[in-house]
C-alpha atoms as a PDB file:
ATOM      1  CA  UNK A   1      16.290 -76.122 -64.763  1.00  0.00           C
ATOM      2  CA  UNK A   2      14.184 -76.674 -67.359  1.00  0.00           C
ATOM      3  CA  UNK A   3      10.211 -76.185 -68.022  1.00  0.00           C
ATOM      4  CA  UNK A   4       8.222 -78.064 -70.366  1.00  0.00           C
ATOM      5  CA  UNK A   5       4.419 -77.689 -70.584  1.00  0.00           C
ATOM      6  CA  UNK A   6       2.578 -80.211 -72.425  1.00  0.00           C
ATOM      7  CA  UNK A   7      -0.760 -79.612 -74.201  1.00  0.00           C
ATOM      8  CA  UNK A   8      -3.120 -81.597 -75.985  1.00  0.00           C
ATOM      9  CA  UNK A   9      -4.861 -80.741 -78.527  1.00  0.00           C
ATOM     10  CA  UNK A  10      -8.795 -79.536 -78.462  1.00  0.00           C
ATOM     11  CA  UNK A  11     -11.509 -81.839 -79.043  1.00  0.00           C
ATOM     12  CA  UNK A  12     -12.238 -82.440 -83.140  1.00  0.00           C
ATOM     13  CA  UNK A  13     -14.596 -82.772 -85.165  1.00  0.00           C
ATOM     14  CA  UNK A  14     -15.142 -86.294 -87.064  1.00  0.00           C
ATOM     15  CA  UNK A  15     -17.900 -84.507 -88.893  1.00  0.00           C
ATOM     16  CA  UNK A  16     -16.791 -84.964 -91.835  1.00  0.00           C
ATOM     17  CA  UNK A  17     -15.229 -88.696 -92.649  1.00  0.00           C
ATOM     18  CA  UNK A  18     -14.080 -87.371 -95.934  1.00  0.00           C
ATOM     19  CA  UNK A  19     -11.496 -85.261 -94.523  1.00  0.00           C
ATOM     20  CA  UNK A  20      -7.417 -86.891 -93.612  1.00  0.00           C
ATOM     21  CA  UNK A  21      -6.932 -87.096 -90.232  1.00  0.00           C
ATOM     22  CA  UNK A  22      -4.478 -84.318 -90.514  1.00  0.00           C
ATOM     23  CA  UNK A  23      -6.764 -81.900 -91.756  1.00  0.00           C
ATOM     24  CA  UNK A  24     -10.110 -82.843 -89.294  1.00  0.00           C
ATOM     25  CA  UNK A  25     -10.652 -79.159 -87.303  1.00  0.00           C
ATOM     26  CA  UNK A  26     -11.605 -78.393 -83.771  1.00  0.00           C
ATOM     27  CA  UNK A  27     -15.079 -79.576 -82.986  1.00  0.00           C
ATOM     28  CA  UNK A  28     -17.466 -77.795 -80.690  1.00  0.00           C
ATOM     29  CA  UNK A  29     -16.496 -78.656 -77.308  1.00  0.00           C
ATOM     30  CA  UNK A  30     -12.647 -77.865 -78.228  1.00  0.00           C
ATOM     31  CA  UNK A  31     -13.606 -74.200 -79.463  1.00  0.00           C
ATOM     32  CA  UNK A  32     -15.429 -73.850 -76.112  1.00  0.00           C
ATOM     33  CA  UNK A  33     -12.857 -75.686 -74.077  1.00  0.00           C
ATOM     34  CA  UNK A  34      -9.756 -73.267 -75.977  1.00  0.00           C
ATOM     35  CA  UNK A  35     -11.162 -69.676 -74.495  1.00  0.00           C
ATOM     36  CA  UNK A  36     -10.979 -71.305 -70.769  1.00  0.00           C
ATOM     37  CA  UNK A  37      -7.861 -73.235 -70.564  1.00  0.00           C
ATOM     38  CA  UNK A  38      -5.396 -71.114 -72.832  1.00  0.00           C
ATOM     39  CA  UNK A  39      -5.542 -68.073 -70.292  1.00  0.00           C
ATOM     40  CA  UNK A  40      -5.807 -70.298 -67.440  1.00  0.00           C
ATOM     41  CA  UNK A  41      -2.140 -71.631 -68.374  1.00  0.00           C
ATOM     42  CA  UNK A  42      -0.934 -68.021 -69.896  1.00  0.00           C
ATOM     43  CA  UNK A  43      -2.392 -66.922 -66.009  1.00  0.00           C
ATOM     44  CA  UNK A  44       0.085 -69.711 -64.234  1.00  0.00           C
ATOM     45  CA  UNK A  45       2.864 -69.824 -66.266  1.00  0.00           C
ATOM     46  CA  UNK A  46       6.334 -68.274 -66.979  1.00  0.00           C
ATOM     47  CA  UNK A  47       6.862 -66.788 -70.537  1.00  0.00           C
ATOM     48  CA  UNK A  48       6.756 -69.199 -73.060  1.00  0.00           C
ATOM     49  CA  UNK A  49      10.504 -69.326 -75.205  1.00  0.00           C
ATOM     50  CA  UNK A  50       9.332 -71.933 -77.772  1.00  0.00           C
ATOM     51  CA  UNK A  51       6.130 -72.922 -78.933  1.00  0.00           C
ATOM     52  CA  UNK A  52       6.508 -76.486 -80.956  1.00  0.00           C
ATOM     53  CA  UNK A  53       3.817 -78.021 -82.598  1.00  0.00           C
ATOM     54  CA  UNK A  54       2.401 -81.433 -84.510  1.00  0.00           C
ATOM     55  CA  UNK A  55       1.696 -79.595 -88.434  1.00  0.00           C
ATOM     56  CA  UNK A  56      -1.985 -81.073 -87.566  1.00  0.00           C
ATOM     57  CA  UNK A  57      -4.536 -78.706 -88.091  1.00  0.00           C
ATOM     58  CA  UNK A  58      -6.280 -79.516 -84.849  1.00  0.00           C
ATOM     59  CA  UNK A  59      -2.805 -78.598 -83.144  1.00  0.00           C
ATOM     60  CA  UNK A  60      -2.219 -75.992 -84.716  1.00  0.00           C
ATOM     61  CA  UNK A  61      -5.759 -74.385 -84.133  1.00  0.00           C
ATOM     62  CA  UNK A  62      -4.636 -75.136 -80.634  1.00  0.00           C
ATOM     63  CA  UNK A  63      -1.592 -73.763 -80.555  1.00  0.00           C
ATOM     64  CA  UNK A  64      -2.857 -70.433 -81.566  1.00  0.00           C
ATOM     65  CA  UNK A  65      -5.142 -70.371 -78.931  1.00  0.00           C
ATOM     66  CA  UNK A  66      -2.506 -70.836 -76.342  1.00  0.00           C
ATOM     67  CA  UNK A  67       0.534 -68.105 -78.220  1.00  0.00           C
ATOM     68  CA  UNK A  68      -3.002 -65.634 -78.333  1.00  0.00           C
ATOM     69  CA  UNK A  69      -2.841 -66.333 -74.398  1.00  0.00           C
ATOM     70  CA  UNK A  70       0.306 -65.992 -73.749  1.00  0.00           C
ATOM     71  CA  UNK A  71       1.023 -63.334 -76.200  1.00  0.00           C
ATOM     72  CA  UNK A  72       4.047 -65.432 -78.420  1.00  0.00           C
ATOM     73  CA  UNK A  73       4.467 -64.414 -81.422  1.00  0.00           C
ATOM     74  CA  UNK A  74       2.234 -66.408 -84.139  1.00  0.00           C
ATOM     75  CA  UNK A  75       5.244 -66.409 -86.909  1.00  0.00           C
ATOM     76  CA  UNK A  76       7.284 -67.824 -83.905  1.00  0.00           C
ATOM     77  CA  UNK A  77       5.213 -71.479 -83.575  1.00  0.00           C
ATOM     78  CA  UNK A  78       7.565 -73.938 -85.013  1.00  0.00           C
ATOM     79  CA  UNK A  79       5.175 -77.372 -86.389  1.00  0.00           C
ATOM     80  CA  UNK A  80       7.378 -80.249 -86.821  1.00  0.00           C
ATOM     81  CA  UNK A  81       5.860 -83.362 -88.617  1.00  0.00           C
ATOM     82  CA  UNK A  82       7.690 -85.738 -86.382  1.00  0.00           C
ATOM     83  CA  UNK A  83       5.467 -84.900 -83.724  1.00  0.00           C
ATOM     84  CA  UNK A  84       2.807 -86.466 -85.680  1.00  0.00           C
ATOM     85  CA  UNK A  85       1.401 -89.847 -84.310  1.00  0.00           C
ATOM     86  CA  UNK A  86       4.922 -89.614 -82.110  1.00  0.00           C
ATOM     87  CA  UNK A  87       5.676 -92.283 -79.136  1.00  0.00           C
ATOM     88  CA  UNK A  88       6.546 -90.596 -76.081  1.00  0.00           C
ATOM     89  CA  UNK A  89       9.986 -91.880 -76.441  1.00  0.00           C
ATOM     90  CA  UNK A  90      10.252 -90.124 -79.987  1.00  0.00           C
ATOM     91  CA  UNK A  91       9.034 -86.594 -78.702  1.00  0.00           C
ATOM     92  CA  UNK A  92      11.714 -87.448 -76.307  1.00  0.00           C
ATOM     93  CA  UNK A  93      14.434 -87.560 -78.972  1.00  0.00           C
ATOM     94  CA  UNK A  94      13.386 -84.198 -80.823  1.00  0.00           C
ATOM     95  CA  UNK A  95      13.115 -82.642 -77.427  1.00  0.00           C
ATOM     96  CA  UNK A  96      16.744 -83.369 -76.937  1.00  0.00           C
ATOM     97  CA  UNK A  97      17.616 -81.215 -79.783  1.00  0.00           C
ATOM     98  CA  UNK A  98      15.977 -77.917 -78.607  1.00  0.00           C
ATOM     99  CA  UNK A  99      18.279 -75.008 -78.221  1.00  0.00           C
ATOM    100  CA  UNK A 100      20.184 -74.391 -75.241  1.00  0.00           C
ATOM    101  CA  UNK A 101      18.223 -70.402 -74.736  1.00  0.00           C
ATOM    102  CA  UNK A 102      14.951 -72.572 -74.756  1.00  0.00           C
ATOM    103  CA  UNK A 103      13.656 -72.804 -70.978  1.00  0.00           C
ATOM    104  CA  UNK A 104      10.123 -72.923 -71.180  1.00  0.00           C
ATOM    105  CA  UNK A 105       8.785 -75.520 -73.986  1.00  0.00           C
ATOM    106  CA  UNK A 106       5.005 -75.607 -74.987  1.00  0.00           C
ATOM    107  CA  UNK A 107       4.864 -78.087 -76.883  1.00  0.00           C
ATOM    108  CA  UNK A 108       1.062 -79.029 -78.412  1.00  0.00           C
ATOM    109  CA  UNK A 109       0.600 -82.796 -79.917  1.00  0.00           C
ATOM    110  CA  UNK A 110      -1.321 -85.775 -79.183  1.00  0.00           C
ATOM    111  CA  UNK A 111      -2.158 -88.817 -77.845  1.00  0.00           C
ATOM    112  CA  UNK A 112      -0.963 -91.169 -77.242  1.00  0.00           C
ATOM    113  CA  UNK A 113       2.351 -89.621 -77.530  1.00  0.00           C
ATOM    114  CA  UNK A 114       1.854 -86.770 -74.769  1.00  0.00           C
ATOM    115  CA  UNK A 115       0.660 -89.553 -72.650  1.00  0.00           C
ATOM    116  CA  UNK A 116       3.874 -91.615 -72.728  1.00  0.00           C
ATOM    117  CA  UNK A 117       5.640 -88.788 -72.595  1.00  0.00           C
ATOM    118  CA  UNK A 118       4.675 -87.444 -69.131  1.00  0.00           C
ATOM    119  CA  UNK A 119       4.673 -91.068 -67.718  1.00  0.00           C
ATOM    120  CA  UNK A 120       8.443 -91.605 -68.258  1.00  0.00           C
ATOM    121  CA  UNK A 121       9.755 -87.975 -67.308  1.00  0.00           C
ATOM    122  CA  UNK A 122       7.402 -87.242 -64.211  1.00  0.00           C
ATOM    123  CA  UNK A 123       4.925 -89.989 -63.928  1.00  0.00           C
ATOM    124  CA  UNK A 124       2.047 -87.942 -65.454  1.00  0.00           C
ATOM    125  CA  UNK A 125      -1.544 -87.922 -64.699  1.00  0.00           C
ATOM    126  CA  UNK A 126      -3.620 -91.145 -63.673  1.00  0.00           C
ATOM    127  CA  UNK A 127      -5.528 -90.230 -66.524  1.00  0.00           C
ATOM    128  CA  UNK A 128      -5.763 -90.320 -70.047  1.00  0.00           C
ATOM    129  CA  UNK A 129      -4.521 -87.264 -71.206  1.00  0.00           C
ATOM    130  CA  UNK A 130      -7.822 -85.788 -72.311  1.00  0.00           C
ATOM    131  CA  UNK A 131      -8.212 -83.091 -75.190  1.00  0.00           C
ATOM    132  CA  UNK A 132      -7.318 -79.412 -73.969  1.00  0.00           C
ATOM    133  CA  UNK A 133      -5.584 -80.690 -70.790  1.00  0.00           C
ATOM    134  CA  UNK A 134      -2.454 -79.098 -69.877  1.00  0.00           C
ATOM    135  CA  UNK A 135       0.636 -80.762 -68.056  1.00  0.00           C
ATOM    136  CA  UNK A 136       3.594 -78.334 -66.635  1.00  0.00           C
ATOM    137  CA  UNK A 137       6.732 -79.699 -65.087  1.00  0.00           C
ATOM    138  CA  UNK A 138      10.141 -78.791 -64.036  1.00  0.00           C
ATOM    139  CA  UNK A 139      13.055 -80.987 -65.984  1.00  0.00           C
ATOM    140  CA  UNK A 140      15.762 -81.275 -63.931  1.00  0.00           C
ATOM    141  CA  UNK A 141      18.573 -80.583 -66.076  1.00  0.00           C
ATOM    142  CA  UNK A 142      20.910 -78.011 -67.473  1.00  0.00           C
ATOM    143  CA  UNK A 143      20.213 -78.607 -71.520  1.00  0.00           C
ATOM    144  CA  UNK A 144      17.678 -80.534 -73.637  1.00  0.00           C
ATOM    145  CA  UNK A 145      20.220 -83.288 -74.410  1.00  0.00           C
ATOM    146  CA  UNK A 146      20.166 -84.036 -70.443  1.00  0.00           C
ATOM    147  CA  UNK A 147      16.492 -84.978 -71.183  1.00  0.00           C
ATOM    148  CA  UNK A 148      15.882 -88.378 -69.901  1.00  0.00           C
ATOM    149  CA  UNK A 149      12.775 -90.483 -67.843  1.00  0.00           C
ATOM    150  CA  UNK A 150      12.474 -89.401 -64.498  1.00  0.00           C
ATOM    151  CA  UNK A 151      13.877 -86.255 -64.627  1.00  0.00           C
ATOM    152  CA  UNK A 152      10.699 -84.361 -64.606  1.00  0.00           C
ATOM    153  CA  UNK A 153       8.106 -82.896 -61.613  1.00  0.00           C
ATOM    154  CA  UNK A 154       4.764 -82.087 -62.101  1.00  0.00           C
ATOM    155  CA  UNK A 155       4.067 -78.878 -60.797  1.00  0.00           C
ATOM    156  CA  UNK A 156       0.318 -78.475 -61.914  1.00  0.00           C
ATOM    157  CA  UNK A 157      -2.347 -80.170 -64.002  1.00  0.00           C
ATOM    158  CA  UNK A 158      -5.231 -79.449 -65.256  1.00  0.00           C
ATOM    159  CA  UNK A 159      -8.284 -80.535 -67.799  1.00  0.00           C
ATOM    160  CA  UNK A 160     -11.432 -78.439 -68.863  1.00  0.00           C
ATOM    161  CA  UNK A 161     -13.454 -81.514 -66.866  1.00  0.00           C
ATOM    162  CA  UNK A 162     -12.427 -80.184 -63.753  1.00  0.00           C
ATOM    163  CA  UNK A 163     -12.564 -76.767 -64.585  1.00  0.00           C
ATOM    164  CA  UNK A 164     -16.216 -77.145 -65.106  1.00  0.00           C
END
């Protein structure tokens, strides 16, 4: 078994129009949303083996919110530009890659992506995915290359909505 925790990224600022896309950084709401939900997770979940991120900088603000939380090592993150602007069924295909010793995946990226992604391997949330929401699942399989739709279970879900 397998364990793959999916997190999108805090809410960003469009303050400034000037910026690329890649570069636009957390806006309010996500740096108030980061301090609540990262030790929620770190709280619920099982040490964290690999910590993959999109190279965005709203990601990877994110990400270091959630390896502060869980205490993972910040040179550890890996940020792999294919997760970028990824279909679900892409993430899918770099997932299948990971490392046998990987059993817990956090993997930070964004929408629509993470969206797709939890509707073909567990069915994911009735929602949309929103900013600083965090999926965890069980995979049911051995390795990463096993990794196929349907072979997920949502154990937990939860947004900063509905944490109030």
């Amino acid at each position: 078994m397998k364990r793959l925790t999916l997190v999108r990224h805090a809410k960003s600022s469009w303050d400034d129009p000037t910026l690329a896309d890649l570069d636009r950084p957390l806006g309010a709401r996500g740096l108030k949303d980061l301090p609540v939900m990262a030790p929620f997770a770190a709280a619920r979940l099982p040490p964290v083996d690999l910590l993959l991120c999109s190279p965005a900088r709203r990601t990877r603000d994110t990400a270091l919110a959630f390896a502060a939380a869980f205490g993972y090592p910040e040179g550890g993150m890996v940020f792999d530009a294919g997760l970028y602007e990824a279909s679900g069924t892409r993430i899918m295909g770099l997932l299948r890659g990971l490392p046998g010793n990987v059993g817990h995946l956090l993997l930070v990226g964004h929408m629509p992506g993470l969206g797709e992604l939890s509707r073909m391997l567990c069915g994911g949330p009735g929602d949309k995915f929103p900013t600083c929401a965090v999926l965890h699942m069980r995979l049911a399989i051995v390795g990463w290359s096993e990794l196929q739709a349907g072979r997920g279970e949502q154990l937990w879900y939860q947004t900063p909505k509905r944490m109030g």
